[in-house]
Protein backbone atom coordinates (compact mmCIF):
# COMPACT_ATOMS: atom_id res chain seq x y z
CA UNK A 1 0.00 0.00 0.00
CA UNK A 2 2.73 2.25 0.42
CA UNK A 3 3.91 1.47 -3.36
CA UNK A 4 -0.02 2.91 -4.07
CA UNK A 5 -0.33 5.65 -2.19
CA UNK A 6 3.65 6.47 -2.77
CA UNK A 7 2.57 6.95 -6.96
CA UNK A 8 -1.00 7.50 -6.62
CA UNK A 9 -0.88 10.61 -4.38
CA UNK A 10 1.49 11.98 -6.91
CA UNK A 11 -0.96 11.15 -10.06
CA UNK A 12 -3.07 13.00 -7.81
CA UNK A 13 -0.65 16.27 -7.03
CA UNK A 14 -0.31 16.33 -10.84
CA UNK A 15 -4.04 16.12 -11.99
CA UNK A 16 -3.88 12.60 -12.73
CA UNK A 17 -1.53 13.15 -15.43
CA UNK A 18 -0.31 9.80 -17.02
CA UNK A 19 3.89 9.62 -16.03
CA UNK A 20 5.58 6.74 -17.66
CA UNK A 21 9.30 6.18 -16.20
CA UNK A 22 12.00 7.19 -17.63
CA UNK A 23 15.70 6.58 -18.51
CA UNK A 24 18.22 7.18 -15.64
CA UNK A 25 21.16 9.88 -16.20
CA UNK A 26 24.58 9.18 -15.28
CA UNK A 27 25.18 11.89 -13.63
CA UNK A 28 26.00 12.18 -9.86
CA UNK A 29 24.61 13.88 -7.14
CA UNK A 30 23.53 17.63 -8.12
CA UNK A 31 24.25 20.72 -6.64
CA UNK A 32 22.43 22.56 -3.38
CA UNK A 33 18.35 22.62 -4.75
CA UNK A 34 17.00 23.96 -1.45
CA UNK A 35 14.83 26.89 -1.58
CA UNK A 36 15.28 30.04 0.45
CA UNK A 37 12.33 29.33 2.79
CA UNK A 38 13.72 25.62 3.80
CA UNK A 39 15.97 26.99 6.19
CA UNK A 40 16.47 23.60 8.28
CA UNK A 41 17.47 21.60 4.69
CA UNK A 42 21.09 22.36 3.92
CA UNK A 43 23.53 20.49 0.84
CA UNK A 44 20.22 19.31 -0.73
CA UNK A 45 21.08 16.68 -3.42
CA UNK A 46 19.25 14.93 -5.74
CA UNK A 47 20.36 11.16 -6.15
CA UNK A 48 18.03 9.84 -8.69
CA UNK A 49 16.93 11.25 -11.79
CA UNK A 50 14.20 10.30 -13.66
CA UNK A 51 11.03 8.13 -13.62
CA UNK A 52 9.48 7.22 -10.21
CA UNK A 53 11.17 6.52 -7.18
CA UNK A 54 10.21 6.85 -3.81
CA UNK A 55 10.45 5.43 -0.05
CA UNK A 56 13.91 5.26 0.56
CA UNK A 57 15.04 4.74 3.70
CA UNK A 58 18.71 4.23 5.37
CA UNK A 59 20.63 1.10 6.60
CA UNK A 60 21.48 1.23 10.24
CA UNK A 61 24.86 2.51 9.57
CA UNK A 62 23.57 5.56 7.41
CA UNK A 63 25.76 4.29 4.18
CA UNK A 64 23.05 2.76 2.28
CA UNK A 65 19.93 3.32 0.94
CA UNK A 66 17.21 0.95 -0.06
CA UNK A 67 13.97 2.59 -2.38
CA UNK A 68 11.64 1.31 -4.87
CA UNK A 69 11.35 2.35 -8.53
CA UNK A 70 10.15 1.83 -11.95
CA UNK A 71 13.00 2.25 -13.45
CA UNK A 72 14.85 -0.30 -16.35
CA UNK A 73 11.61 0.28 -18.13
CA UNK A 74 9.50 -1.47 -15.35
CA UNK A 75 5.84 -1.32 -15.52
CA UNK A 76 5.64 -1.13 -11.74
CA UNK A 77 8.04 -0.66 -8.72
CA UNK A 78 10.77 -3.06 -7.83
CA UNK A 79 13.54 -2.61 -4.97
CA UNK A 80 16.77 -1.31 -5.43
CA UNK A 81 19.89 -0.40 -3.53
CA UNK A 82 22.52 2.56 -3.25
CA UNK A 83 25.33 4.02 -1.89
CA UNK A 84 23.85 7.48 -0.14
CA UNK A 85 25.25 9.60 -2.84
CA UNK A 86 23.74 8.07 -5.28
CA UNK A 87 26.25 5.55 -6.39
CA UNK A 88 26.53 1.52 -6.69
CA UNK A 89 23.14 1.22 -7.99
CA UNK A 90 21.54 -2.09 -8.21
CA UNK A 91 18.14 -4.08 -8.37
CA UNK A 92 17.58 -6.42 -5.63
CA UNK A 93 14.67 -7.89 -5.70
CA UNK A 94 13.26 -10.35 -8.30
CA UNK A 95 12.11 -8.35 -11.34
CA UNK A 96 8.77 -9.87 -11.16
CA UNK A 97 5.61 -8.55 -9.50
CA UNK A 98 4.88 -5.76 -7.97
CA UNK A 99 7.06 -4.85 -4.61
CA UNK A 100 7.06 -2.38 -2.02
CA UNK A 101 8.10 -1.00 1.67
CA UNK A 102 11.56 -2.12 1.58
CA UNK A 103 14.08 -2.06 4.81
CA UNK A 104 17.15 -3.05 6.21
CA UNK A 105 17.13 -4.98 9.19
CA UNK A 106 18.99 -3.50 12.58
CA UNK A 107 22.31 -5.56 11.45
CA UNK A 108 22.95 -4.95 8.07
CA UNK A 109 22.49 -8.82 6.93
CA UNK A 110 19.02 -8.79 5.73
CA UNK A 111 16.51 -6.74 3.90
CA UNK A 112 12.61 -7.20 4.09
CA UNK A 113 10.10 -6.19 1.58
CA UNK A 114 6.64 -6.84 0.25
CA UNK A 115 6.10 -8.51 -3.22
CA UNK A 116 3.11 -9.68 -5.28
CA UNK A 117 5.22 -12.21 -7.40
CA UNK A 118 3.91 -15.49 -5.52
CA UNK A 119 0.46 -14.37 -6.54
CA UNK A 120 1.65 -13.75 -10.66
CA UNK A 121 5.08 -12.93 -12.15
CA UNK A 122 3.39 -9.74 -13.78
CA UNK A 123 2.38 -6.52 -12.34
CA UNK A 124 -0.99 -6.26 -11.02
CA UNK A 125 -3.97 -4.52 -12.45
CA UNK A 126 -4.02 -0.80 -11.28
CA UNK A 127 -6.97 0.91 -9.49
CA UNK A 128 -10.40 1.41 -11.62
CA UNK A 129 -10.71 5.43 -11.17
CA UNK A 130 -14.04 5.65 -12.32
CA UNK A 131 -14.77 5.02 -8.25
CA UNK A 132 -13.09 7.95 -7.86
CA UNK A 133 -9.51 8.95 -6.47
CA UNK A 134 -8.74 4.64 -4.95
CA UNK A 135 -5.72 3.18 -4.38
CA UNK A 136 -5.39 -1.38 -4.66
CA UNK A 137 -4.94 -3.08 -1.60
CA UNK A 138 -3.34 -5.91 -3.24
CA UNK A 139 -3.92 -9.70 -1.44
CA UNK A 140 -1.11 -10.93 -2.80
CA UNK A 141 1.15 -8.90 -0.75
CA UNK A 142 3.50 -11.03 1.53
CA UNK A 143 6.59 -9.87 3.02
CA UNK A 144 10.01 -11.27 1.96
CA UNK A 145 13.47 -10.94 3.33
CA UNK A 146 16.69 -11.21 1.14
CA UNK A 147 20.11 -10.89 1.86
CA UNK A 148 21.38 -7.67 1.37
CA UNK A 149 22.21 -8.60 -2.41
CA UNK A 150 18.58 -10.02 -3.21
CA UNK A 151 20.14 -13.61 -2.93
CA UNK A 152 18.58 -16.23 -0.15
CA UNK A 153 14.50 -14.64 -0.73
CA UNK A 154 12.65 -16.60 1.74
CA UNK A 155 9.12 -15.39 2.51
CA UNK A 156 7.63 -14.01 5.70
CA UNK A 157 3.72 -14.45 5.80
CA UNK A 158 1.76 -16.86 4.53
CA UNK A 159 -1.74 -15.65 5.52
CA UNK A 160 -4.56 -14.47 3.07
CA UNK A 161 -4.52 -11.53 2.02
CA UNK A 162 -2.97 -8.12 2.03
CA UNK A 163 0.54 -7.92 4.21
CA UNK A 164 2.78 -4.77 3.38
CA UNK A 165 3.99 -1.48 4.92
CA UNK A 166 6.63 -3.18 7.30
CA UNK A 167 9.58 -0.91 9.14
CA UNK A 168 11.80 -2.80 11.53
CA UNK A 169 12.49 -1.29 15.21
CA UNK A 170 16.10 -0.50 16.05
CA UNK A 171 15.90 -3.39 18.47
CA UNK A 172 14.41 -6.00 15.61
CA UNK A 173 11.04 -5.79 15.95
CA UNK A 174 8.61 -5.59 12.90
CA UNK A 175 5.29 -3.28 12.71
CA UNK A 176 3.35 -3.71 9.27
CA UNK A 177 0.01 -3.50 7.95
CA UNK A 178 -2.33 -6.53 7.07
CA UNK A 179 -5.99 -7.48 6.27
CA UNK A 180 -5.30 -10.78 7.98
CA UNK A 181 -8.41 -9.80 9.90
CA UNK A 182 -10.60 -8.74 7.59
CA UNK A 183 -9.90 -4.73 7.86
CA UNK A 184 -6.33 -2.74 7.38
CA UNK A 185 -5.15 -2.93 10.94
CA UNK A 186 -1.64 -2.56 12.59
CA UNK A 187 -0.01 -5.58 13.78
CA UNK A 188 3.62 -6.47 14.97
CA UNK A 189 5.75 -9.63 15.27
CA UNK A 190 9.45 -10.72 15.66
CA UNK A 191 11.77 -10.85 12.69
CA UNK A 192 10.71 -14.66 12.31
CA UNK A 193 7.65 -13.96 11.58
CA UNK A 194 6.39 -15.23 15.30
CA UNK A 195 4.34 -13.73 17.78
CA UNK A 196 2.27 -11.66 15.88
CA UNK A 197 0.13 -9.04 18.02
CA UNK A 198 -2.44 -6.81 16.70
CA UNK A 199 -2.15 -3.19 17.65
CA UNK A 200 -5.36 -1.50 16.34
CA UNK A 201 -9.08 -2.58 15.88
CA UNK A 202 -11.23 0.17 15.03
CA UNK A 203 -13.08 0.20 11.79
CA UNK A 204 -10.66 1.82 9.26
CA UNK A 205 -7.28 2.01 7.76
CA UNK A 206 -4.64 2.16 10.20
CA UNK A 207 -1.01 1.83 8.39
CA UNK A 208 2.01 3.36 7.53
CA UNK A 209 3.64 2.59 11.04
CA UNK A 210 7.09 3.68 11.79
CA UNK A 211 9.40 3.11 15.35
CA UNK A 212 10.48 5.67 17.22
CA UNK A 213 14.08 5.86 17.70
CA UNK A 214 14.24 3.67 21.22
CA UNK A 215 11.07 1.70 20.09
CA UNK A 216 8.77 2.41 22.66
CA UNK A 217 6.35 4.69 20.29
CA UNK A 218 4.74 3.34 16.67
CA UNK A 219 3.68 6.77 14.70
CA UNK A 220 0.82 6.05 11.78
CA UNK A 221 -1.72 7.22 9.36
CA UNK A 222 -5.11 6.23 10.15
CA UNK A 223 -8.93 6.95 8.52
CA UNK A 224 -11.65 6.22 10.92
CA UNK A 225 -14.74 7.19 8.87
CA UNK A 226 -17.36 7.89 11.41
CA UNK A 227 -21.22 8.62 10.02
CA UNK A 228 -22.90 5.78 8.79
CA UNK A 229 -22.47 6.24 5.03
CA UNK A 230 -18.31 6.68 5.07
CA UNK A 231 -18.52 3.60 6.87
CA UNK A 232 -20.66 1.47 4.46
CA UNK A 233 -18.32 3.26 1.62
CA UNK A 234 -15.25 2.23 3.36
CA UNK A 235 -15.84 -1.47 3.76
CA UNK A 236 -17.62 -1.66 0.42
CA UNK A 237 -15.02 -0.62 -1.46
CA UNK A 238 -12.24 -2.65 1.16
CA UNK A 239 -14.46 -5.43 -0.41
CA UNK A 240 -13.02 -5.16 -4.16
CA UNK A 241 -9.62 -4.50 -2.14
CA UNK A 242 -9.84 -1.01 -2.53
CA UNK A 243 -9.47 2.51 -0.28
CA UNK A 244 -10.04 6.06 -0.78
CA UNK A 245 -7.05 7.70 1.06
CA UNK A 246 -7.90 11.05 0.74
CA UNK A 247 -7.87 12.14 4.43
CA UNK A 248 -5.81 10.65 7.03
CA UNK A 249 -4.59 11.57 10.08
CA UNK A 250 -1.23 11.35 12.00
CA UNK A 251 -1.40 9.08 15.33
CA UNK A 252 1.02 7.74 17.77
CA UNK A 253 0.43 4.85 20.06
CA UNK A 254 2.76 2.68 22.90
CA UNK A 255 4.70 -0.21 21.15
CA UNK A 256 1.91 -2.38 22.58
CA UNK A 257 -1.01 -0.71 21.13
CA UNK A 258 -1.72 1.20 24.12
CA UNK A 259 -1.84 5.20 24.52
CA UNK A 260 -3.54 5.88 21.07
CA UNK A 261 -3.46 9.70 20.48
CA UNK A 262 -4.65 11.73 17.55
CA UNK A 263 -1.48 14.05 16.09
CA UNK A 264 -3.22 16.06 13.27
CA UNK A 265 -6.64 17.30 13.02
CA UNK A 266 -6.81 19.10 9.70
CA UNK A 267 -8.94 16.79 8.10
CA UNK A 268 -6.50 16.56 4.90
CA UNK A 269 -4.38 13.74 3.59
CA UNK A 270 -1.59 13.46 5.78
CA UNK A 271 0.85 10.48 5.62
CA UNK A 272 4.53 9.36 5.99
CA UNK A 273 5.45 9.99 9.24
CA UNK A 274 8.75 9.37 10.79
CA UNK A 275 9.80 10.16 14.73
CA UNK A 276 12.55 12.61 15.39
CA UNK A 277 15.60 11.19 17.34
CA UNK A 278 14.07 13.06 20.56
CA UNK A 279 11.08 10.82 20.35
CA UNK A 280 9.23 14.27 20.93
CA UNK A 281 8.78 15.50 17.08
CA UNK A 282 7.31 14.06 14.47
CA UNK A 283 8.09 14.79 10.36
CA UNK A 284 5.54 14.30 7.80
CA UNK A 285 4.25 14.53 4.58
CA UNK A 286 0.48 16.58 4.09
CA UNK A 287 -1.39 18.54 1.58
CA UNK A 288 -2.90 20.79 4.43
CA UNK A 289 -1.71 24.64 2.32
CA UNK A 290 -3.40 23.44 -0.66
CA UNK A 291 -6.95 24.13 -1.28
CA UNK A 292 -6.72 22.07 -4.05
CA UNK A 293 -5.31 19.48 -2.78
CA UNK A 294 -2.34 18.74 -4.83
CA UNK A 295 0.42 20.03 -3.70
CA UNK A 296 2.33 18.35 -0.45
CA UNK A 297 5.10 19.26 1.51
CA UNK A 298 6.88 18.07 4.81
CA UNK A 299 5.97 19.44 7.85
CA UNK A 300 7.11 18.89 11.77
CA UNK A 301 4.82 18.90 14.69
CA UNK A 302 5.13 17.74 18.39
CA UNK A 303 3.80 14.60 19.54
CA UNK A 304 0.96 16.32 21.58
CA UNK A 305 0.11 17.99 17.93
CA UNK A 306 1.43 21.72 19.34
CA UNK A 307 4.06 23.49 17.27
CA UNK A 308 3.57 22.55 13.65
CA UNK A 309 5.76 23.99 11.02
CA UNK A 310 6.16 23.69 6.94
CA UNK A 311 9.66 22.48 6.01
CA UNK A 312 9.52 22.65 2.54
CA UNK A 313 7.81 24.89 0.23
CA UNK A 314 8.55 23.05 -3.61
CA UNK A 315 5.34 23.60 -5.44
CA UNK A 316 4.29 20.08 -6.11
CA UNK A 317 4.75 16.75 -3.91
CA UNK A 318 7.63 16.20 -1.09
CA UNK A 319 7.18 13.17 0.90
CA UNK A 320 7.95 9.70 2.44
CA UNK A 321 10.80 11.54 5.02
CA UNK A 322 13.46 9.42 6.90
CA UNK A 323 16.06 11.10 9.59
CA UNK A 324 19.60 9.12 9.43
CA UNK A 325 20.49 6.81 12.18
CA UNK A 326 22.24 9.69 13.81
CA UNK A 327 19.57 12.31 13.09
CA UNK A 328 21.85 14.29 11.09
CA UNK A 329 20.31 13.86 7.61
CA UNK A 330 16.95 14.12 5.98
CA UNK A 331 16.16 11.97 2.99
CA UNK A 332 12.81 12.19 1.29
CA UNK A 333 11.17 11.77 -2.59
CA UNK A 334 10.28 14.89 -4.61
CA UNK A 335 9.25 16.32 -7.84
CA UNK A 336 11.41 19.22 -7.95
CA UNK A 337 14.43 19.58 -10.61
CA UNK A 338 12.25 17.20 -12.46
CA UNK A 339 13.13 16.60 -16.58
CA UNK A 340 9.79 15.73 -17.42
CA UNK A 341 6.45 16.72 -15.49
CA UNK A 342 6.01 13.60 -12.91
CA UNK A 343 9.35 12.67 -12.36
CA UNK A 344 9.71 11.67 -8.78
CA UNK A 345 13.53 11.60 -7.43
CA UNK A 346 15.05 10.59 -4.37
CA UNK A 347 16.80 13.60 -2.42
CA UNK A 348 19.25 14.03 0.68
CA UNK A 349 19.95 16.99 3.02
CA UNK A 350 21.45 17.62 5.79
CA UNK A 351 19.32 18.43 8.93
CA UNK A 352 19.46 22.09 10.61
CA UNK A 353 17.55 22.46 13.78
């Protein structure tokens, strides 16, 4: 689901405008691309060019990154590997499917990410707009881990239906999505695959999740409709394994499911949240300063949902943030500097407070 919303909210921040991928330059990293008004972004570099890529997110040691893309000509995403300048590119996973929400595990010796390719070796159908703006909840999502390489695949979860959006905790322990249940709830389990606990239960998507920094705190997205008629919507279209992500809200809960809070209240579509070090701040991704709807930026706020502020001001999408191990660098996907209207690159900064 993160590979949907990841290209889908940009089809939507461009008007639904068709964006096929394109061929990668061989250039390196660019120069400084920050705007005057993103004052904590400094040495912003773009390390992809071209196409669609998006939801990268660092090894534990900070020299690695590990994002999805559509590059090679791909009809849809597949996960790929790089040095954190933009170098030593390489695919990793199979080539077939679709695949999404890739990350390294705490020691550097395995990755984990979610693939369709048990279910068919091509890509799967894409979302029937005619419902309206609706993003595929695929069933055929399970989770995989690989060595770092791609070699030694062995899958994760077995169960029916939909099992994506998966970020390991410092300490090892997984948080992911699943309809296991029969809705999009939050669950969490050990790096085996055992002792699976589920977080959330109310009637809605809850997803995205992402450890704080000394993984006591799980920060997500979450749509609870609550009249009658979002609710009969929501599970009819969850039905044909479909959702309508067009407002969620930022929320932040114990590691045990306890302590649910509401972050953001602005009734827009906010998503890709990631903890500061402090455990006190949160960064995220929203379309809150556009009427329209279409244009996103990141944004910080507190945990308690006091002291928002805009961190970047490009004028069409910025998302899908990740701090360094160390806290000392920002990497996020963008459409700015793009070749071709839709081009969505991977970019690196380093972090002022």
């Amino acid at each position: 689901m993160k590979t949907s919303l990841a290209l889908l909210v940009l089809i939507v921040s461009l008007g639904f405008h068709d964006f096929a991928p394109k061929s990668q330059s061989s250039q390196g990293a660019s120069p400084d691309l920050g705007l005057p008004q993103e004052t904590h972004l400094r040495n912003l570099r773009q390390l992809s060019f071209g196409g669609e890529n998006a939801e990268a997110y660092f090894s534990a040691d900070g020299k690695k990154l590990i994002f999805q893309s559509t590059r090679d000509g791909r009809q849809c995403d597949q996960i790929y590997s790089m040095n954190t300048d933009g170098s030593n590119v390489r695919m990793i996973s199979t080539g077939a499917g679709r695949t999404t929400c890739s990350y390294y595990f705490p020691d550097g010796k395995r990755i984990l990410y979610s693939s369709t390719h048990l279910g068919s070796k091509d890509c799967p159908r894409k979302p029937d707009f005619s419902k309206g703006y609706v993003w595929a909840v695929y069933p055929s999502f399970d989770i995989f881990t690989a060595k770092p390489d791609g070699s030694n695949l062995k899958q994760l979860t077995k169960t029916p239906g939909y099992d994506a959006e998966t970020t390991i905790s410092k300490q090892g322990k997984l948080a992911l999505t699943s309809m296991r249940d029969g809705d999009l709830d939050i669950y969490t389990m050990d790096s085996n695959g055992k002792h699976v606990r589920r977080l959330t239960s109310e009637i809605g998507y809850d997803g995205g999740p992402f450890w704080s920094y000394d993984g006591k705190q799980i920060v997500y997205r979450a749509y609870h409709p609550e009249s009658d008629k979002d609710k009969t919507d929501y599970l009819a279209l969850l039905k044909q394994n479909l959702i309508r992500p067009t407002t969620l809200e930022i929320w932040v809960m114990n590691a045990d499911g306890s302590n649910k809070r509401q972050v953001t209240r602005n009734g827009k579509a906010n998503f890709a949240p990631y903890f500061f070090p402090d455990g006190k701040r949160i960064i995220f991704a929203s379309n809150m300063a556009d009427p329209k709807g279409r244009d996103f930026d990141l944004y910080k706020i507190n945990v308690d949902g006091s002291g928002i502020e805009r961190i970047t001001f490009n004028d069409t999408f910025d998302g899908f943030p990740m701090f360094s191990p160390d806290g000392t660098k920002l990497v996020f996907a963008s459409n700015r500097n793009a070749k071709t209207r839709g081009d969505t690159n991977i970019f690196i900064a380093d972090w002022v407070e």
